[in-house]
N, C-alpha and C. Protein backbone atom coordinates (compact mmCIF):
# COMPACT_ATOMS: atom_id res chain seq x y z
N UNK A 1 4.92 34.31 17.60
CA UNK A 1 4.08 33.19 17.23
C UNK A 1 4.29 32.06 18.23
N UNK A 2 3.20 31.31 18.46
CA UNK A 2 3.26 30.70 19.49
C UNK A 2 3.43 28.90 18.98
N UNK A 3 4.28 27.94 19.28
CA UNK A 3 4.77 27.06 18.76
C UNK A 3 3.73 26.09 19.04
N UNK A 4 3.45 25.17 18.07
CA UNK A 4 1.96 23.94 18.42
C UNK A 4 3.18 23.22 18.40
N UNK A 5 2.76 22.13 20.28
CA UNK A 5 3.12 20.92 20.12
C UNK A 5 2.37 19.87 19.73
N UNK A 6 2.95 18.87 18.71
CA UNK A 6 2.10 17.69 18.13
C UNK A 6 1.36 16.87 19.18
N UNK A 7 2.05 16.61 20.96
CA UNK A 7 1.07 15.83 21.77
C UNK A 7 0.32 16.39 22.00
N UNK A 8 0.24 17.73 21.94
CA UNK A 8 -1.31 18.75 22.72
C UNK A 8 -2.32 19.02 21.39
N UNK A 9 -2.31 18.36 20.29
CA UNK A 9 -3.12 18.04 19.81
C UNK A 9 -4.25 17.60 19.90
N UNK A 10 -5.40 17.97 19.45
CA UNK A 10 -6.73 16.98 19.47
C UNK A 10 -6.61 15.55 18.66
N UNK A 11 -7.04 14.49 19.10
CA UNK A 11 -7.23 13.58 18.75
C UNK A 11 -7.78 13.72 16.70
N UNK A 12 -8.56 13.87 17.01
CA UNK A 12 -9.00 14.39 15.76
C UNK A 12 -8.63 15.14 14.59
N UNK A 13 -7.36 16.11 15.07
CA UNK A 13 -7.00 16.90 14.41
C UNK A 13 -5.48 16.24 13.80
N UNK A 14 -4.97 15.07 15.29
CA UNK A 14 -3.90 14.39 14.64
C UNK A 14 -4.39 13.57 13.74
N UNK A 15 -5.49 13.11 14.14
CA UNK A 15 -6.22 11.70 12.31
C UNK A 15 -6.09 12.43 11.38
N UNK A 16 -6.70 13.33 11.28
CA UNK A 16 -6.55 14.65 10.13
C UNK A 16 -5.13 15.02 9.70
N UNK A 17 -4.59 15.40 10.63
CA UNK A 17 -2.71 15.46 10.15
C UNK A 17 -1.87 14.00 9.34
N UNK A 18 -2.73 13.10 9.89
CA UNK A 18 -1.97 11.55 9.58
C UNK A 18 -2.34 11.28 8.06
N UNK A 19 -3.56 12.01 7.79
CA UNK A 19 -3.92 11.56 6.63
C UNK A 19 -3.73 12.64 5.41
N UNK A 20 -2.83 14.01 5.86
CA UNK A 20 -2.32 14.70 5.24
C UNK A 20 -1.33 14.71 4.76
N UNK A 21 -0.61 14.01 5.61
CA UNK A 21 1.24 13.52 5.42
C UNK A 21 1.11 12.62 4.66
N UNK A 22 -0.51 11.47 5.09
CA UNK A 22 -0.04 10.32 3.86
C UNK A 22 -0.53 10.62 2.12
N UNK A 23 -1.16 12.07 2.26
CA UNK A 23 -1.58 12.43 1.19
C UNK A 23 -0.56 13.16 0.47
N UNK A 24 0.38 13.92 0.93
CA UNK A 24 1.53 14.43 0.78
C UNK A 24 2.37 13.90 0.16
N UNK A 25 2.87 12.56 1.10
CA UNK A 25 3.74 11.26 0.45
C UNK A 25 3.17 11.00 -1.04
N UNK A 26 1.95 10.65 -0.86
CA UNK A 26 1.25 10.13 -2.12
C UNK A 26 1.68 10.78 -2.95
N UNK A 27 1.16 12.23 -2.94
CA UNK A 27 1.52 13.10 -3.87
C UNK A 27 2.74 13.44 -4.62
N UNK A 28 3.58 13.25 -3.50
CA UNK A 28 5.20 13.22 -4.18
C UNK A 28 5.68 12.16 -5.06
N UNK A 29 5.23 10.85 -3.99
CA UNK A 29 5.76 9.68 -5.15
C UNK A 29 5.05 9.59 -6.81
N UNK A 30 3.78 9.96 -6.37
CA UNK A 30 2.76 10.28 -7.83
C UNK A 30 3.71 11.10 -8.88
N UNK A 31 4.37 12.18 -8.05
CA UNK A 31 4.97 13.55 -9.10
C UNK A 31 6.02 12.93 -9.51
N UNK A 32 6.95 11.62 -8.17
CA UNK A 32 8.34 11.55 -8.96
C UNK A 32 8.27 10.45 -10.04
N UNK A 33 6.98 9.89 -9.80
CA UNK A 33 6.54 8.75 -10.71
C UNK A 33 6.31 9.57 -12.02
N UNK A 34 5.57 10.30 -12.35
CA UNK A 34 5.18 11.01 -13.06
C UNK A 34 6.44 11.40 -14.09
N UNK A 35 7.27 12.07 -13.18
CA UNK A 35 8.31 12.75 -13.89
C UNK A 35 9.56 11.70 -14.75
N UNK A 36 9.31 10.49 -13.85
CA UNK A 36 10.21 9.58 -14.33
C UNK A 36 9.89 9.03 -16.13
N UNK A 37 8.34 8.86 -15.61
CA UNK A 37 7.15 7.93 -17.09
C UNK A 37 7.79 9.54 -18.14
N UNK A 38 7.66 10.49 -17.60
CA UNK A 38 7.23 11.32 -18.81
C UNK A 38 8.64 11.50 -19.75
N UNK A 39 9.65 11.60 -18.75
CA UNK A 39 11.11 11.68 -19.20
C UNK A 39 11.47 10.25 -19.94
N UNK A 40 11.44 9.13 -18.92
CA UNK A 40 12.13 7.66 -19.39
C UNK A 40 11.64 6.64 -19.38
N UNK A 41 9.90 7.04 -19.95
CA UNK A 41 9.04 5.72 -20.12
C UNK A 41 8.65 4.96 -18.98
N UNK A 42 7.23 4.58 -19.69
CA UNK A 42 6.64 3.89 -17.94
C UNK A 42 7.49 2.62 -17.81
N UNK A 43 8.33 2.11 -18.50
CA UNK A 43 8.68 0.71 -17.97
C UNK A 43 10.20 1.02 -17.06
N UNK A 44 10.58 2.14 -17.18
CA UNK A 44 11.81 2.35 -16.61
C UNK A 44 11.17 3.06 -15.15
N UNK A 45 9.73 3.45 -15.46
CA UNK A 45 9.24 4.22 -14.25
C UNK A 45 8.92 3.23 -13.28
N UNK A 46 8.74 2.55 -13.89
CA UNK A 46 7.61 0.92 -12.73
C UNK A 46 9.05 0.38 -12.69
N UNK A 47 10.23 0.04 -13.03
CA UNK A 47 11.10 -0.86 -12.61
C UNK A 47 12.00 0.33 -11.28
N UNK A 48 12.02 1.29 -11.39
CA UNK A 48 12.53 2.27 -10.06
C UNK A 48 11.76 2.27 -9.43
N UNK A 49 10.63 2.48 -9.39
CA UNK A 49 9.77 2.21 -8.76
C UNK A 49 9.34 1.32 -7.35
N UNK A 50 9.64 -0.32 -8.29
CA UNK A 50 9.79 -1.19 -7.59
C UNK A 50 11.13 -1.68 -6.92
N UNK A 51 12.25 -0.94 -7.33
CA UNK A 51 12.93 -1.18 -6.29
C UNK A 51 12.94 0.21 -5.34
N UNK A 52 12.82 0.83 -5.21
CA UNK A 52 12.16 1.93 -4.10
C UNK A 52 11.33 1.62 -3.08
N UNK A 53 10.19 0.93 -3.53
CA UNK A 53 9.08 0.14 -3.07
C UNK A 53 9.37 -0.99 -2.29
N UNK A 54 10.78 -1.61 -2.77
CA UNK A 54 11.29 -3.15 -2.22
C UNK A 54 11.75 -2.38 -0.46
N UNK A 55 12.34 -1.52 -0.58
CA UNK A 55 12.70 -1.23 0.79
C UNK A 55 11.93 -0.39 1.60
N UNK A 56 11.28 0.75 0.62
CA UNK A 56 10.19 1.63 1.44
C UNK A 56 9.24 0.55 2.23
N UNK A 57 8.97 -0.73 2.14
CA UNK A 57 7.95 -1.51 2.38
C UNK A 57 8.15 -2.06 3.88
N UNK A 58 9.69 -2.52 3.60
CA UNK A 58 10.14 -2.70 4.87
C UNK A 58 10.43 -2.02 6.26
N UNK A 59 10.90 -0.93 5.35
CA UNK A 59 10.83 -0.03 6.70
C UNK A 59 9.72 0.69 7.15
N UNK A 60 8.71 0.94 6.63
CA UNK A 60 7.30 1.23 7.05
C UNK A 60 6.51 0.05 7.76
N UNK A 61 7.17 -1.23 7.53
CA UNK A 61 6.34 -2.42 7.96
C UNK A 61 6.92 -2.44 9.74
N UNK A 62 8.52 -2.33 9.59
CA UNK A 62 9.28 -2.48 10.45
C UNK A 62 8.75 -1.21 11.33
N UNK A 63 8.32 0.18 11.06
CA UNK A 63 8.47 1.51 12.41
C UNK A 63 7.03 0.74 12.68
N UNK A 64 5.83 0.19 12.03
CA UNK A 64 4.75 0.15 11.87
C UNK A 64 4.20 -0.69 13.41
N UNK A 65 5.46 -1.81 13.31
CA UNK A 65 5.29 -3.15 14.38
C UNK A 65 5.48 -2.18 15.16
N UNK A 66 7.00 -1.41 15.56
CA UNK A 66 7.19 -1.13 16.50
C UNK A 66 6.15 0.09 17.28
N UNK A 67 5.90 0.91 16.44
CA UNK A 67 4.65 1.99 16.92
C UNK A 67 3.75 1.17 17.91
N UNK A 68 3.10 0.23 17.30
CA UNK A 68 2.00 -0.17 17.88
C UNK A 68 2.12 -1.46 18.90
N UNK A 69 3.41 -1.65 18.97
CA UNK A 69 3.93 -3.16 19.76
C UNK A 69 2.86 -4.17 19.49
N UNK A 70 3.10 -4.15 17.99
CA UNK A 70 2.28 -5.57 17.72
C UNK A 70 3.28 -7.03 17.81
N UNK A 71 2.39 -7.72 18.05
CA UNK A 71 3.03 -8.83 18.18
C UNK A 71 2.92 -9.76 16.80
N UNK A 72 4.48 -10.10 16.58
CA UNK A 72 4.60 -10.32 14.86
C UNK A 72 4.16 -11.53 15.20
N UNK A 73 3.14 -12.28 13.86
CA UNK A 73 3.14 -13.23 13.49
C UNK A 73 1.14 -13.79 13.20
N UNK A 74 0.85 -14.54 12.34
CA UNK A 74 -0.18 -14.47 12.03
C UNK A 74 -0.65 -13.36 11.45
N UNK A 75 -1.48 -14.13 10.01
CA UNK A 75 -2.67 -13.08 9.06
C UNK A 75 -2.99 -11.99 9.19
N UNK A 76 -3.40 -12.12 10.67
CA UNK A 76 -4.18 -11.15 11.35
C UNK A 76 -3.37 -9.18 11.08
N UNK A 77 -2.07 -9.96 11.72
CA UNK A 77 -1.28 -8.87 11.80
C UNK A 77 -0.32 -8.43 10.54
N UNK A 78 -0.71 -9.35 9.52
CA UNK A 78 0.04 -8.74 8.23
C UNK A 78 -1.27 -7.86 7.95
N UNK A 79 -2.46 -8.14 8.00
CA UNK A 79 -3.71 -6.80 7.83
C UNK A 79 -3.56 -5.70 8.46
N UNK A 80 -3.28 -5.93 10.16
CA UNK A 80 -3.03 -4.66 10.85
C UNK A 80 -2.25 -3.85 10.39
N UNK A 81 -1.00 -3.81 9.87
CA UNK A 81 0.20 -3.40 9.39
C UNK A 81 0.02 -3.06 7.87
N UNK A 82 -0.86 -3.96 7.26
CA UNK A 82 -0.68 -3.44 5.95
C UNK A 82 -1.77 -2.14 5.95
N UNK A 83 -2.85 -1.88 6.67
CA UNK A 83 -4.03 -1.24 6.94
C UNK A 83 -3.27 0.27 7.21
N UNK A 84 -2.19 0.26 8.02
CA UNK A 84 -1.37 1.47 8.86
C UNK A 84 0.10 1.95 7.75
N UNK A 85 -0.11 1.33 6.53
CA UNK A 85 0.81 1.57 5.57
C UNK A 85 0.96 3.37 5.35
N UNK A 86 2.14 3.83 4.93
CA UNK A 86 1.17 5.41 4.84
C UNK A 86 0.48 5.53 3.59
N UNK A 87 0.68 4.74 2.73
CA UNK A 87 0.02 5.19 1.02
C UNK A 87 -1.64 4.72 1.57
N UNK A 88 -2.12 3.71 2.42
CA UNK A 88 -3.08 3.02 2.84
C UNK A 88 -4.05 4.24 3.60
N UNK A 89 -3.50 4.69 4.41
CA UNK A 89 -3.98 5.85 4.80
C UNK A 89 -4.99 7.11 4.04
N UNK A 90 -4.42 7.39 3.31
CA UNK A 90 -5.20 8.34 2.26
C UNK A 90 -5.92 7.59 1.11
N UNK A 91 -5.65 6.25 0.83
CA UNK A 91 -6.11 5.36 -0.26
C UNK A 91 -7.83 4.35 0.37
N UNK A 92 -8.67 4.29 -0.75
CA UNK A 92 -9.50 3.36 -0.28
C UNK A 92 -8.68 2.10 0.27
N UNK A 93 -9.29 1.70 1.52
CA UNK A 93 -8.69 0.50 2.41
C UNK A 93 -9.44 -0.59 1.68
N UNK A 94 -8.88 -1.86 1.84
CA UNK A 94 -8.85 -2.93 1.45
C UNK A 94 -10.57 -3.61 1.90
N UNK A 95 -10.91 -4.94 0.85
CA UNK A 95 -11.77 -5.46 1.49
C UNK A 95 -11.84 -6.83 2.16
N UNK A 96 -11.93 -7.42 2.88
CA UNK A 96 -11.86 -8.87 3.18
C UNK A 96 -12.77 -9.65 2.68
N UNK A 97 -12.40 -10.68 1.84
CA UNK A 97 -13.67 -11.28 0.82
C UNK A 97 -13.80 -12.79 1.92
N UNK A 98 -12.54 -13.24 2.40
CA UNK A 98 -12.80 -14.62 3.00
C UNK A 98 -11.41 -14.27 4.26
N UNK A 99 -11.66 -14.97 5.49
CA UNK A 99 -10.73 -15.30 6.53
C UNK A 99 -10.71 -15.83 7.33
N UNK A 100 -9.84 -16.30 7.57
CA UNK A 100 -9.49 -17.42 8.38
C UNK A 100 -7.64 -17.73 9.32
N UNK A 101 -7.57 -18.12 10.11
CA UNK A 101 -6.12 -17.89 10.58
C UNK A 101 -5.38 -18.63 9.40
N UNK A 102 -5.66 -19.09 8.49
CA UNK A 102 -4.51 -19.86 7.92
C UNK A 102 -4.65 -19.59 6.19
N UNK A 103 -5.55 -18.39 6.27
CA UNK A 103 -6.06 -18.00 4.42
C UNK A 103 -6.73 -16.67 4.67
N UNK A 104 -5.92 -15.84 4.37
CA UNK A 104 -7.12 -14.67 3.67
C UNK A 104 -7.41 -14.02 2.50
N UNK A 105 -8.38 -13.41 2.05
CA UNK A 105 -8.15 -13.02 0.58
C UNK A 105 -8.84 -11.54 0.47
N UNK A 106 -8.18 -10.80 -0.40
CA UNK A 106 -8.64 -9.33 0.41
C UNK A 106 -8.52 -8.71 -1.10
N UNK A 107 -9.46 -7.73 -1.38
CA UNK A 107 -9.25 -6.93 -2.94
C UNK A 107 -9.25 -5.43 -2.45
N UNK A 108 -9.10 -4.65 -3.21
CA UNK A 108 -9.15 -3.23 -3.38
C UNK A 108 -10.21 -2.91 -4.03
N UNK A 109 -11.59 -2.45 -3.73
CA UNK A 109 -12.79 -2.12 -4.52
C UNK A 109 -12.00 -0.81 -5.36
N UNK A 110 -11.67 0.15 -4.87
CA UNK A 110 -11.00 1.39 -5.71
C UNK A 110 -9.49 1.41 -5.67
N UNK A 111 -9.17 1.94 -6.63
CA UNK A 111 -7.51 2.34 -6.31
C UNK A 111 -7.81 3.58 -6.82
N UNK A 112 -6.38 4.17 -5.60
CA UNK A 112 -6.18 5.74 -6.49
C UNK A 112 -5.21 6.32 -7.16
N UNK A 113 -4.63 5.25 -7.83
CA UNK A 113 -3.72 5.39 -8.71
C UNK A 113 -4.37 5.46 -10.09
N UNK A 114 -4.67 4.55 -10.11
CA UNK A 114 -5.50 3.84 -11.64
C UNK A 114 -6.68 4.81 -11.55
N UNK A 115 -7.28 5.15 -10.60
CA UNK A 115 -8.40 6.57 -10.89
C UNK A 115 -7.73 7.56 -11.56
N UNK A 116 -6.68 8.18 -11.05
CA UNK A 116 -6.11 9.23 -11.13
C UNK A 116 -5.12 9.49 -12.81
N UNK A 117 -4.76 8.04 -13.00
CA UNK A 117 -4.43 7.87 -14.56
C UNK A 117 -5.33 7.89 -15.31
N UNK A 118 -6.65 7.54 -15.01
CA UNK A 118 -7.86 7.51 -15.92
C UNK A 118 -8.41 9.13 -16.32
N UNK A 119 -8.01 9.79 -15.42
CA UNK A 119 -8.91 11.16 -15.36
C UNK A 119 -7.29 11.95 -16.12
N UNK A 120 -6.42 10.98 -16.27
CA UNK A 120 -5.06 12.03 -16.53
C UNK A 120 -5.01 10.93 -18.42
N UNK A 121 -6.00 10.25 -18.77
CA UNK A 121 -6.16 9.75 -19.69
C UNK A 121 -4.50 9.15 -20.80
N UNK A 122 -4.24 8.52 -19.19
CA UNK A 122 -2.60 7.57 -19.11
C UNK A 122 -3.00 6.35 -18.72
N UNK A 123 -2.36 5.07 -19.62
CA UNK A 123 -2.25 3.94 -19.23
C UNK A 123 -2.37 3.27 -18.07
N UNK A 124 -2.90 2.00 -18.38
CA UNK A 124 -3.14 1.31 -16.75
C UNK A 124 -1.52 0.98 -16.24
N UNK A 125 -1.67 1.31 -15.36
CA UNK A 125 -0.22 1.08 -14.50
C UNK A 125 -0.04 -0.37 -14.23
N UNK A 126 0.79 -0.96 -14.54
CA UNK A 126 1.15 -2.34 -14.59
C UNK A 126 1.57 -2.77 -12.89
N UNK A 127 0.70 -2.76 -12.08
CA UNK A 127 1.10 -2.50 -10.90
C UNK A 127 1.23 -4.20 -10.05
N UNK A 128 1.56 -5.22 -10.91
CA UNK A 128 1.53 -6.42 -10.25
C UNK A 128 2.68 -6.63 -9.55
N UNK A 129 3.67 -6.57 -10.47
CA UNK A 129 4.87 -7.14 -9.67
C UNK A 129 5.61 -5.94 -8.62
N UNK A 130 4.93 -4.30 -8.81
CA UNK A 130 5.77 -3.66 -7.84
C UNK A 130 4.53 -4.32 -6.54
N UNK A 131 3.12 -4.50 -6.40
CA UNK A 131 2.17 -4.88 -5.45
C UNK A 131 2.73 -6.35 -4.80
N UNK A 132 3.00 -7.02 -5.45
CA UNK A 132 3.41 -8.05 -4.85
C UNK A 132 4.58 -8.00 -4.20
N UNK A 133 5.27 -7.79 -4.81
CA UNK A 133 7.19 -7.23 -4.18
C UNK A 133 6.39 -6.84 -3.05
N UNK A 134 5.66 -5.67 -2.84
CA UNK A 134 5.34 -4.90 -2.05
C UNK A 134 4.64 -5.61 -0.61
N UNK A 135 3.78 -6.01 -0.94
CA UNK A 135 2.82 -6.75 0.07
C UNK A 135 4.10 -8.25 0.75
N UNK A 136 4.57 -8.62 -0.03
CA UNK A 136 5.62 -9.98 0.40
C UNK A 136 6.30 -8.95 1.06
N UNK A 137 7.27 -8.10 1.22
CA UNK A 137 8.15 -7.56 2.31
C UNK A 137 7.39 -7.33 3.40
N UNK A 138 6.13 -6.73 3.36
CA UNK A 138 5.40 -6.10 4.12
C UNK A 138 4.92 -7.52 5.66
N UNK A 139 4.26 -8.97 4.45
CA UNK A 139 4.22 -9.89 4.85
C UNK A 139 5.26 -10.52 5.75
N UNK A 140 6.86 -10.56 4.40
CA UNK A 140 7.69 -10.86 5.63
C UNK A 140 8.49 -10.54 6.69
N UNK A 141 8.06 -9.17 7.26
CA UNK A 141 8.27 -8.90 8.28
C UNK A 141 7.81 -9.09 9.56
N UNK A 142 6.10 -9.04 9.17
CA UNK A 142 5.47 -9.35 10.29
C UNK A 142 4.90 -11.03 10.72
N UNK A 143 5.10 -11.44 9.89
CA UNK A 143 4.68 -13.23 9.06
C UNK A 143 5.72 -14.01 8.52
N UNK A 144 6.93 -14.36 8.63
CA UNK A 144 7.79 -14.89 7.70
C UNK A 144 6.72 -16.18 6.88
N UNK A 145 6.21 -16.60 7.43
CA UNK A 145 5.67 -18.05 7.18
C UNK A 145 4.09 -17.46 6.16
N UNK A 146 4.10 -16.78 5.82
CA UNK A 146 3.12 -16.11 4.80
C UNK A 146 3.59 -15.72 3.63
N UNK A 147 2.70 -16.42 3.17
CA UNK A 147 3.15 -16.42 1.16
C UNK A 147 1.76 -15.34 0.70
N UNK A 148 2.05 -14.75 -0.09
CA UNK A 148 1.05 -13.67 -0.77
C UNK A 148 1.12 -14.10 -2.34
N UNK A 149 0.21 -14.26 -2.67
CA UNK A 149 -0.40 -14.49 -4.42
C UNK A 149 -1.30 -13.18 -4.58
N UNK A 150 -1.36 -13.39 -6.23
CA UNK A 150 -1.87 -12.55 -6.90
C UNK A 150 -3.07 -13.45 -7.64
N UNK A 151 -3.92 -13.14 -6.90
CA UNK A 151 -5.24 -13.03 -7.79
C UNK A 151 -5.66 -12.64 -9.14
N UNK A 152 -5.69 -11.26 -9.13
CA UNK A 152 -5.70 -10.25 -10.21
C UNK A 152 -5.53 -8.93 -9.91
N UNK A 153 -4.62 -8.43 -11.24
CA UNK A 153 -3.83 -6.67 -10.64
C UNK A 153 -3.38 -6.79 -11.90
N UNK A 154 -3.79 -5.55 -12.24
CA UNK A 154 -3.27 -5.11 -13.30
C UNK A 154 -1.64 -4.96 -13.60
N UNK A 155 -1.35 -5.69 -14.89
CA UNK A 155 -2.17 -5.17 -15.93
C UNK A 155 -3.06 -6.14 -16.81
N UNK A 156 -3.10 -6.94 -15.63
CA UNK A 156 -4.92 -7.82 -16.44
C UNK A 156 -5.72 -7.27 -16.29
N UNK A 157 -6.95 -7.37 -16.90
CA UNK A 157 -7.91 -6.45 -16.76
C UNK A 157 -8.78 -6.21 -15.96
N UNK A 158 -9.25 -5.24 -15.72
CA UNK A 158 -10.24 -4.64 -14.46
C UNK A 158 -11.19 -5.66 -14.56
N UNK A 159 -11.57 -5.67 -13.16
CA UNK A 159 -12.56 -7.02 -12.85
C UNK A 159 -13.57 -5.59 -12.13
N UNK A 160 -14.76 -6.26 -12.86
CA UNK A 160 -16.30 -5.43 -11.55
C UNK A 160 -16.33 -5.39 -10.45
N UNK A 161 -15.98 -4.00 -9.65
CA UNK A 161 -16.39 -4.52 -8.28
C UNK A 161 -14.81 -4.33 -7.75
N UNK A 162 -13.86 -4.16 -8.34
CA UNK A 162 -12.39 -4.36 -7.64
C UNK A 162 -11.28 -4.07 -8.50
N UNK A 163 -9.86 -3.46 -8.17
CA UNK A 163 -9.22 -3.21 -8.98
C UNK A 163 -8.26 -4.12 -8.94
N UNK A 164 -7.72 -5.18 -7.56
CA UNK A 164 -6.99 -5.94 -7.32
C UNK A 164 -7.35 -7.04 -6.06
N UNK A 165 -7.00 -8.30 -6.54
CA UNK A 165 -7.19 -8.94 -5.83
C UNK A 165 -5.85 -10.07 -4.89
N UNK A 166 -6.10 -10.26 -3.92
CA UNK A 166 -5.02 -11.32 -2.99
C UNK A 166 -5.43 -11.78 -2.58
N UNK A 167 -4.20 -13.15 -2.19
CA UNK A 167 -4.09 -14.06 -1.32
C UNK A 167 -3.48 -14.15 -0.07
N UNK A 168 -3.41 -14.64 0.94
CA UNK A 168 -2.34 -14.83 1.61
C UNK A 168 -2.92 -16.49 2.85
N UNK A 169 -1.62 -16.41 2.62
CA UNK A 169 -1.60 -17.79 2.61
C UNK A 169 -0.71 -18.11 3.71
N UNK A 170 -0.50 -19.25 5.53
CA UNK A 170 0.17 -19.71 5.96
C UNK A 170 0.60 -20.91 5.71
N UNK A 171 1.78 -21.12 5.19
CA UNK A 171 2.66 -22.43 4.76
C UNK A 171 3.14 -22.76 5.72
């Protein structure tokens, strides 16, 4: 058998690979999430969760800069980075409702979490404080000087049109 190297790849076929791995990931954290809620309740599932999340964030934010030698600092580039997340990858991408160098505000028209509980006819996932934890590491790596708010994210209720909404903000 003859060995495939990953650079002699087609372009195309690595987008395709990138978004298999991040479907993969997905899938696992979904199962270990899963397994946690079913054994030790969703509130013990969302609090491991979020500290899992507290560091997975960082270090995906951190290989993320370096991959692409972005240059940290400004809005701009907490989007770039949050856009190249791997859960982001396989997930509907974000929308930009307003921007500006010193404010942006961005929602999620779909999530595929909260789809995927709906069709598994399981609770809305209380996903504020692991999203925020989440997006603030993400922020302060590439932005120290960027504050992120919460708009709306469940587990308030679904708004038309979006499953979550943000801020971000230069102080």
């Amino acid at each position: 058998m003859k060995r495939v190297e990953l650079g002699k790849l087609p372009k195309k076929t690595l987008i395709e690979l990138a978004k298999v791995y991040s479907r993969n990931w997905q899938s696992l954290d979904g199962n270990w999430f899963g397994l946690v809620e079913t054994e030790f309740g969703l509130e013990t599932a969302v609090r491991l969760d979020l500290k899992s999340w507290e560091k997975q964030a960082v270090l995906e934010a951190q290989r993320i800069v370096k991959v692409l030698e972005l240059d940290k600092g400004g809005l701009s580039s907490v989007l770039t980075v949050l856009s190249f997340m791997t859960w982001q990858l396989a997930s509907p991408l974000f929308e930009i409702e307003e921007e500006s160098p010193q404010r942006v505000v961005f929602y999620y028209p779909r999530c595929a979490i909260h789809e995927s509980r709906n069709r598994q006819h399981k609770p809305v996932f209380p996903c504020k404080t692991m999203k925020l934890g989440l997006l603030t590491n993400i922020a302060r790596v590439v932005e120290p000087k960027a504050v992120v708010k919460c708009l709306t994210c469940p587990p308030e209720p679904h708004q038309e049109g979006f499953w979550c909404k943000w801020e971000l903000v230069l102080r």
